[in-house]
Protein backbone atom coordinates (compact mmCIF):
# COMPACT_ATOMS: atom_id res chain seq x y z
CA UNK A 1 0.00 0.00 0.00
CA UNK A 2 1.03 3.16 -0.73
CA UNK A 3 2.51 5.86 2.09
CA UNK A 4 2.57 8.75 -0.18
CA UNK A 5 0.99 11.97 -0.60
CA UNK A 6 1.09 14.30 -3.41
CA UNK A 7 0.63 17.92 -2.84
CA UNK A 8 0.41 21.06 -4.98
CA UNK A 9 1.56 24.38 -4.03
CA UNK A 10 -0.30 27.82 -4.59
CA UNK A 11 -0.31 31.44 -5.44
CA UNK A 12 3.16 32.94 -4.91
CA UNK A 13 5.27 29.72 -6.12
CA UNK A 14 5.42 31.85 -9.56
CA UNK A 15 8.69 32.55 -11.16
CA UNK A 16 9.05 33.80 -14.47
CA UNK A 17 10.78 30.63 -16.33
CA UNK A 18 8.38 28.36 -14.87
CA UNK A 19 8.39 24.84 -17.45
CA UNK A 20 10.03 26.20 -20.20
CA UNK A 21 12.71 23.55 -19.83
CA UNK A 22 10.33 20.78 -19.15
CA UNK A 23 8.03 21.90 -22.64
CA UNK A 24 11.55 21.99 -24.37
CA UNK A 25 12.50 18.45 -23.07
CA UNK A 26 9.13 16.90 -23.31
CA UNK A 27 6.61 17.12 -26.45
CA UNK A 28 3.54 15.94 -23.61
CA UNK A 29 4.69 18.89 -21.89
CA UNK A 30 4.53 21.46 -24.48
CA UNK A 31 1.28 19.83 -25.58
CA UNK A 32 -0.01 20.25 -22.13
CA UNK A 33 0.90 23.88 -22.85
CA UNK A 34 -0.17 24.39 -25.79
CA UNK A 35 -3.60 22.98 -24.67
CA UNK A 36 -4.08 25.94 -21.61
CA UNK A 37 -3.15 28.83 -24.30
CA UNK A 38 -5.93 27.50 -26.54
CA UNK A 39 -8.65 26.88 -23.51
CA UNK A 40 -8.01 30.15 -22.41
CA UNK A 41 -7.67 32.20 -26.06
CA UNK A 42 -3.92 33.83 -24.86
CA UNK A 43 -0.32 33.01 -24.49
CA UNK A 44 -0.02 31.65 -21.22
CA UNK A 45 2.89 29.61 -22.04
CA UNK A 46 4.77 32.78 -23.22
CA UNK A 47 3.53 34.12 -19.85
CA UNK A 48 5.65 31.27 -18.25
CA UNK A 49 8.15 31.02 -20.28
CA UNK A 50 9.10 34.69 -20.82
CA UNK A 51 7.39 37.06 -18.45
CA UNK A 52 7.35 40.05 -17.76
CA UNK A 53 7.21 39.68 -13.95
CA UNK A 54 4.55 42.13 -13.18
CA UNK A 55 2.51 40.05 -15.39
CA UNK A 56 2.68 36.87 -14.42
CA UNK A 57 2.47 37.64 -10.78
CA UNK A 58 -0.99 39.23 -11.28
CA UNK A 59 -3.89 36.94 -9.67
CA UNK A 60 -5.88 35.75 -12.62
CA UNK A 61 -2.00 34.75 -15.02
CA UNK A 62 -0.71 33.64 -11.66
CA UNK A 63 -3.41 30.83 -10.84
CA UNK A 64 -3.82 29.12 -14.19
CA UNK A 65 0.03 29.71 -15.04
CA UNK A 66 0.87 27.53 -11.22
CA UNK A 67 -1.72 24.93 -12.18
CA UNK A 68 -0.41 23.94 -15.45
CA UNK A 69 2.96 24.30 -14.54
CA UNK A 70 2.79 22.04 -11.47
CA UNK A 71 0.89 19.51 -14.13
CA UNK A 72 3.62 19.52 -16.23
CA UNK A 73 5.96 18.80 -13.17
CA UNK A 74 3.99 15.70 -12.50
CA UNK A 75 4.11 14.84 -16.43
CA UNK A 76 7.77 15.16 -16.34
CA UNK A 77 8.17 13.04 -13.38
CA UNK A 78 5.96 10.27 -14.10
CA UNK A 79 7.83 10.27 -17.46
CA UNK A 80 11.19 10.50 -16.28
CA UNK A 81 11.21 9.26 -12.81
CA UNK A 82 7.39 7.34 -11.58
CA UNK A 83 8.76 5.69 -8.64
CA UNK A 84 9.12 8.60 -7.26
CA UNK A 85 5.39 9.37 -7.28
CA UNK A 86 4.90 5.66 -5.61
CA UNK A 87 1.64 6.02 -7.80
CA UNK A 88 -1.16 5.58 -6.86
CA UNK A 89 -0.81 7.96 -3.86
CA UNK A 90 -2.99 7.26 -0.92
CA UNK A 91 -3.57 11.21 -0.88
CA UNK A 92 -3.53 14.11 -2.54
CA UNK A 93 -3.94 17.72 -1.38
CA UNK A 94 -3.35 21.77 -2.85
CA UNK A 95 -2.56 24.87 -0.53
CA UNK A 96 -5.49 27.20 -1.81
CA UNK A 97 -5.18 27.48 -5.19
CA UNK A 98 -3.20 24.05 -5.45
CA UNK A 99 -6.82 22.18 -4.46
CA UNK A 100 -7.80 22.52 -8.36
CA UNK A 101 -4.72 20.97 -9.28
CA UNK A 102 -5.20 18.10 -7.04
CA UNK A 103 -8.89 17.50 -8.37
CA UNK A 104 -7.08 17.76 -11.76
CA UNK A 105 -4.48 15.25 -10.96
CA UNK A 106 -7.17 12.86 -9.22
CA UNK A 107 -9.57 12.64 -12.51
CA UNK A 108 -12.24 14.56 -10.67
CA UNK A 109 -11.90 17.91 -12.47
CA UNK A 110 -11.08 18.31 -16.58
CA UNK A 111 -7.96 20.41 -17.63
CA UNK A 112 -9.64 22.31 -19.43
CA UNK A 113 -12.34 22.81 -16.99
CA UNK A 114 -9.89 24.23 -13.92
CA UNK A 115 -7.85 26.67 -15.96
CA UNK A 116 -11.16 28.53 -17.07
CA UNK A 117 -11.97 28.25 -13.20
CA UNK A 118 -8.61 28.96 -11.74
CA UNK A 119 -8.30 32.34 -14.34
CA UNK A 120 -11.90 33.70 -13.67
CA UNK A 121 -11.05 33.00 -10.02
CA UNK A 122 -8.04 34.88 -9.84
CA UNK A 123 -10.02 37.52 -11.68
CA UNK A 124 -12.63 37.93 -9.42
CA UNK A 125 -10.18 38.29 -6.35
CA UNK A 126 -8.14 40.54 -7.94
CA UNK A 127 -11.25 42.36 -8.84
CA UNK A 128 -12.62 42.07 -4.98
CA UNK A 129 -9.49 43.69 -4.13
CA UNK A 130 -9.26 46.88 -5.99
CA UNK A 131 -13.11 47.42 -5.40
CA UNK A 132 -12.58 46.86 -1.76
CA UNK A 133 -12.68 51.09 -0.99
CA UNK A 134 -10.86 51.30 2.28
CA UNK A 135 -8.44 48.80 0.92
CA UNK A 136 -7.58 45.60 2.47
CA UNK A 137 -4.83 42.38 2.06
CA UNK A 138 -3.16 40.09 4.76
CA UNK A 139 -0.43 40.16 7.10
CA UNK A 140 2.00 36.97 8.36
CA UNK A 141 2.03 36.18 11.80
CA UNK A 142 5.23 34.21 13.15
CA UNK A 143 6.12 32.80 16.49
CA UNK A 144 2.34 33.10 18.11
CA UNK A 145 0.09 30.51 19.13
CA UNK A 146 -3.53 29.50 17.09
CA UNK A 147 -5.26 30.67 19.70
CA UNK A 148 -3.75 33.78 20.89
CA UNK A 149 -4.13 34.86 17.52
CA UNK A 150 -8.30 33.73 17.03
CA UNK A 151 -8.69 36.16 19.95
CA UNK A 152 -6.80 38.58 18.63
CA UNK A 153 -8.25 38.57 15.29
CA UNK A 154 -11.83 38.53 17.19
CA UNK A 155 -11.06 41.76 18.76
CA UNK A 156 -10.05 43.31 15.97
CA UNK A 157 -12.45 42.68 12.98
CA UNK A 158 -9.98 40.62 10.63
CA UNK A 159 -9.42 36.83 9.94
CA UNK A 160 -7.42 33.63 10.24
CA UNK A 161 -6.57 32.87 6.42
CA UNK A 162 -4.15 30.50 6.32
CA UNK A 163 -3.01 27.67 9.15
CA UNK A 164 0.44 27.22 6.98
CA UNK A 165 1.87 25.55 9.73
CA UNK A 166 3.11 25.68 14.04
CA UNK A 167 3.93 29.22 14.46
CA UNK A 168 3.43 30.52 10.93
CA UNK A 169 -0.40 32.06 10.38
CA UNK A 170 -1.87 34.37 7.65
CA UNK A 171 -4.49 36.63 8.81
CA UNK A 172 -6.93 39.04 6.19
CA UNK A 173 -8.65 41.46 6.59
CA UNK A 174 -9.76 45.80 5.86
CA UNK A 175 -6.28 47.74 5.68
CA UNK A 176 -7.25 49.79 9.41
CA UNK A 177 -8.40 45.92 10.63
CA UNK A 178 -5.07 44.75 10.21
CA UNK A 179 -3.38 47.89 11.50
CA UNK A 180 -5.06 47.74 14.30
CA UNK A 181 -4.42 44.01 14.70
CA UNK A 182 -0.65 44.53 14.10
CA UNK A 183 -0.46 47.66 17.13
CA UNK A 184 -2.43 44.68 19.66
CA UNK A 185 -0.04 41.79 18.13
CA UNK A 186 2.77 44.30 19.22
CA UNK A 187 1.74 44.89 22.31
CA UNK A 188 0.92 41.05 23.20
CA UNK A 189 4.54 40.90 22.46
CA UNK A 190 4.44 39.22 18.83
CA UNK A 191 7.13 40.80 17.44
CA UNK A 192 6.79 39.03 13.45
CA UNK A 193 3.79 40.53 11.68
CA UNK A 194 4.61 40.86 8.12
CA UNK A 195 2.70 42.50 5.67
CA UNK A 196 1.45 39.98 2.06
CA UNK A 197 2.19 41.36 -1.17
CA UNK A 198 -1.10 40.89 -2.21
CA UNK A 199 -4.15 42.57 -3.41
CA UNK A 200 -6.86 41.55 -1.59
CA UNK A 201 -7.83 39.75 1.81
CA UNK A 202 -7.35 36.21 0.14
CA UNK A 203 -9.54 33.43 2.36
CA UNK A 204 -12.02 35.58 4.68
CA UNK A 205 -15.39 36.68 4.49
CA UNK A 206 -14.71 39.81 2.16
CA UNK A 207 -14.13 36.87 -0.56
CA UNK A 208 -17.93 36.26 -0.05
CA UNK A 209 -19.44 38.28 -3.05
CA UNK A 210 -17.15 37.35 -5.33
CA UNK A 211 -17.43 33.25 -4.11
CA UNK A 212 -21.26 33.71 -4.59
CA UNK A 213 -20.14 34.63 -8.58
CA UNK A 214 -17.23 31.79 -9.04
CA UNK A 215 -19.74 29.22 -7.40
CA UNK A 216 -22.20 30.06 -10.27
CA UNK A 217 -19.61 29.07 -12.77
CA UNK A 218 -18.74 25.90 -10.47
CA UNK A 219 -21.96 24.74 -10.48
CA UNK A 220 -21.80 24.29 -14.27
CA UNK A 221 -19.19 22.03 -14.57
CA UNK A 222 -18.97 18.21 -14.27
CA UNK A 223 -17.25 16.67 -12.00
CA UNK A 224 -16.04 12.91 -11.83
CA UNK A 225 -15.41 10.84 -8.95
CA UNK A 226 -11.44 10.68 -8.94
CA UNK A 227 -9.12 8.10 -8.59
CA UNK A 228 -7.39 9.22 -5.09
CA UNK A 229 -8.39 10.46 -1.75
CA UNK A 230 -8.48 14.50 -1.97
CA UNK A 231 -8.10 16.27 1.13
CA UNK A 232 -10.24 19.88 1.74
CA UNK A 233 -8.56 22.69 2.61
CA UNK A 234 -11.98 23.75 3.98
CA UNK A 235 -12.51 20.76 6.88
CA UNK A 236 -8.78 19.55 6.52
CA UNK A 237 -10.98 15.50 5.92
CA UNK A 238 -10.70 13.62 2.59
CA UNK A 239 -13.60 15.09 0.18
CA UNK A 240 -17.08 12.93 -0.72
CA UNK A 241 -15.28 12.38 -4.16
CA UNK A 242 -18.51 11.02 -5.67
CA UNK A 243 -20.60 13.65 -4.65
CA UNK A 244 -20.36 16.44 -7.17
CA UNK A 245 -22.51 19.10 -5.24
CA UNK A 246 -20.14 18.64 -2.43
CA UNK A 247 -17.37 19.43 -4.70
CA UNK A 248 -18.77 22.36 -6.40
CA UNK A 249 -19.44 23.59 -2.72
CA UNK A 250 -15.95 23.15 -1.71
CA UNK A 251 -14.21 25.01 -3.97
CA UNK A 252 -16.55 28.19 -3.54
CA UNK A 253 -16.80 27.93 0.32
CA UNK A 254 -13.03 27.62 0.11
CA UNK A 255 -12.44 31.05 -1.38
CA UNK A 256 -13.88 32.50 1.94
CA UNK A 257 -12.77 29.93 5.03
CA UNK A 258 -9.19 29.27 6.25
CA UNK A 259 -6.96 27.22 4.36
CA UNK A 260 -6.24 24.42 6.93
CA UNK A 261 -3.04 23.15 6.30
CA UNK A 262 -1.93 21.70 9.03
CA UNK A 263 -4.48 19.80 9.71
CA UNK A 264 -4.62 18.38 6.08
CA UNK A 265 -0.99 17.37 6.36
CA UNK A 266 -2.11 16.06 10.02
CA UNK A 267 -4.73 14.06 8.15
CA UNK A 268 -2.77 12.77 5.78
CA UNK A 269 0.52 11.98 7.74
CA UNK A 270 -2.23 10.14 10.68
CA UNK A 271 -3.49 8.08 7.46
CA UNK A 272 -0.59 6.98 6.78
CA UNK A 273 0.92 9.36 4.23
CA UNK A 274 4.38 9.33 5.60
CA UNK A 275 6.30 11.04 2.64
CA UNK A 276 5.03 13.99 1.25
CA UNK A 277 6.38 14.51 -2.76
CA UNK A 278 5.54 18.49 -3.38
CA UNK A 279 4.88 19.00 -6.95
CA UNK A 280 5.17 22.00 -8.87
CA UNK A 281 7.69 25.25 -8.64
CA UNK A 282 9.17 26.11 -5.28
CA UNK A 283 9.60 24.83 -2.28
CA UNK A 284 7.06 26.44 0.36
CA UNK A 285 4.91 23.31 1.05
CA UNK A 286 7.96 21.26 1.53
CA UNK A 287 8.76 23.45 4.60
CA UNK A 288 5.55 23.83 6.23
CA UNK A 289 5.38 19.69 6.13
CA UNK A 290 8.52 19.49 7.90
CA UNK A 291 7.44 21.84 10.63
CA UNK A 292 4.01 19.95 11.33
CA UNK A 293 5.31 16.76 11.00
CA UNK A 294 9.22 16.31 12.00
CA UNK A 295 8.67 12.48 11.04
CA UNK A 296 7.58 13.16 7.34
CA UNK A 297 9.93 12.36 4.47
CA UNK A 298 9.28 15.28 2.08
CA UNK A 299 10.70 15.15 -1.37
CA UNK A 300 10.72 18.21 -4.13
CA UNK A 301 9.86 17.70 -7.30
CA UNK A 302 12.45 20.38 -8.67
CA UNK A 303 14.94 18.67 -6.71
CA UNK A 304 13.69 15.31 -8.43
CA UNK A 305 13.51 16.65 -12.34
CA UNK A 306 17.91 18.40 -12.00
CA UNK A 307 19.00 15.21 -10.76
């Protein structure tokens, strides 16, 4: 049986670059490429490939550029190296934005299907953020305690967004919210609040109108039953896989509840997922599974694909 877990990475693992070398290597790969720039009607391998920067970091090139790139990672690697993969996995899980490529890589979501999704999706947040008046966004909160920082955020009108792991927390919220959360943080004596570079406040109840508008265009597409186990970022428990209106749910209700990482990997690790292969550009999940569970083996899949 297998012990492994495959997990996909989200918004912020962008880097201009991103699978040229794998769509140069591979003709599946470019053809996996070539396939996103038709479904979506522009150049988003260019986008990868060549930049500029300021453009592929934008939400709605960011999110379909990560998902197809961290699909071509596991193309590469089940072509070059599957035992790495220990396929099938008994899990699979995505930070955030990384959920749709999980369904993706499970057989419960089409291609085609979550790049349409993932682009109107970063759209529509980027689109909640600039009409957001005041402003808002999210700050990172290291060295502080879950609770400590619920009762903080209580106090002070803004959100838990992200459980990335023990001692590193994302909070959102309205631009005074999280100034005045960062002045009572302060003087709680939390002395790491770091301010996103993002434009909106990603994972909290401001997501709400704009969820209410993606989940329309969820609810029109099919969804299969899947091959693996898929673990929510909303409940951190393996999704009803053949239960499509529980799907559709999850992936709106996720745009405005906590990402809860931890416990996923917790999930995963107590099911007996004891190595963890990250797939897709970066290495940020790979460190936030070694800090929630010292006993996981966690492998890389850019360290897999140079060797």
């Amino acid at each position: 049986m297998s012990k492994t877990a495959w997990v996909f990475p989200g918004q912020g693992s962008q880097v201009v670059g991103m699978g040229q070398e794998l769509a140069q290597n591979f003709s599946e790969i470019a053809e996996l490429y070539n396939q996103a720039d038709a479904a979506l009607g522009y150049s988003l391998s260019r986008l990868c490939f060549e930049g500029p920067e300021t453009e592929l970091t934008r939400t709605d090139n960011a999110q379909p550029a990560l998902l197809v790139t961290s699909l071509a990672h596991l193309k590469a690697i089940q072509l070059r190296q599957p035992a790495i993969l220990d396929a099938p996995p008994l899990f699979v899980a995505g930070h955030s934005l990384g959920e749709y490529t999980a369904l993706v890589a499970n057989g419960s979501l089409k291609f085609e299907d979550a790049l349409k999704l993932v682009r109107e999706r970063g759209r529509l947040m980027n689109q909640a953020g600039q009409g957001s008046g005041a402003g808002s966004g999210m700050v990172a909160v290291i060295g502080a305690d879950d609770a400590q920082l619920e009762e903080l955020a209580r106090q002070n009108g803004v959100e838990i967004a992200n459980y990335n792991s023990p001692g590193q927390t994302a909070l959102s919220g309205t631009t005074e919210g999280l100034a005045r959360f960062t002045r009572a943080a302060k003087e709680a004596g939390i002395k790491r609040v770091i301010p996103l570079p993002v434009s909106a406040a990603f994972h909290s109840s401001l997501m709400r109108p704009m969820a209410a508008e993606l989940g329309q265009l969820i609810s029109q597409i099919t969804f299969s039953p899947g091959q693996f186990p898929v673990v929510s970022n909303v409940t951190a428990r393996p999704l009803p896989l053949d239960d499509a209106a529980a799907l559709q749910q999850e992936l709106t209700v996720q745009t405005y509840s906590p990402v809860r990482w931890v416990g996923s990997v917790r999930t995963m690790f107590a099911g007996g997922a004891t190595r963890f292969v990250e797939i897709g550009t970066g290495k940020v999940l790979a460190g936030l599974i070694k800090r929630i569970e010292k006993g996981a083996e966690v492998v890389n899949s850019e360290d897999v694909l140079k060797s």
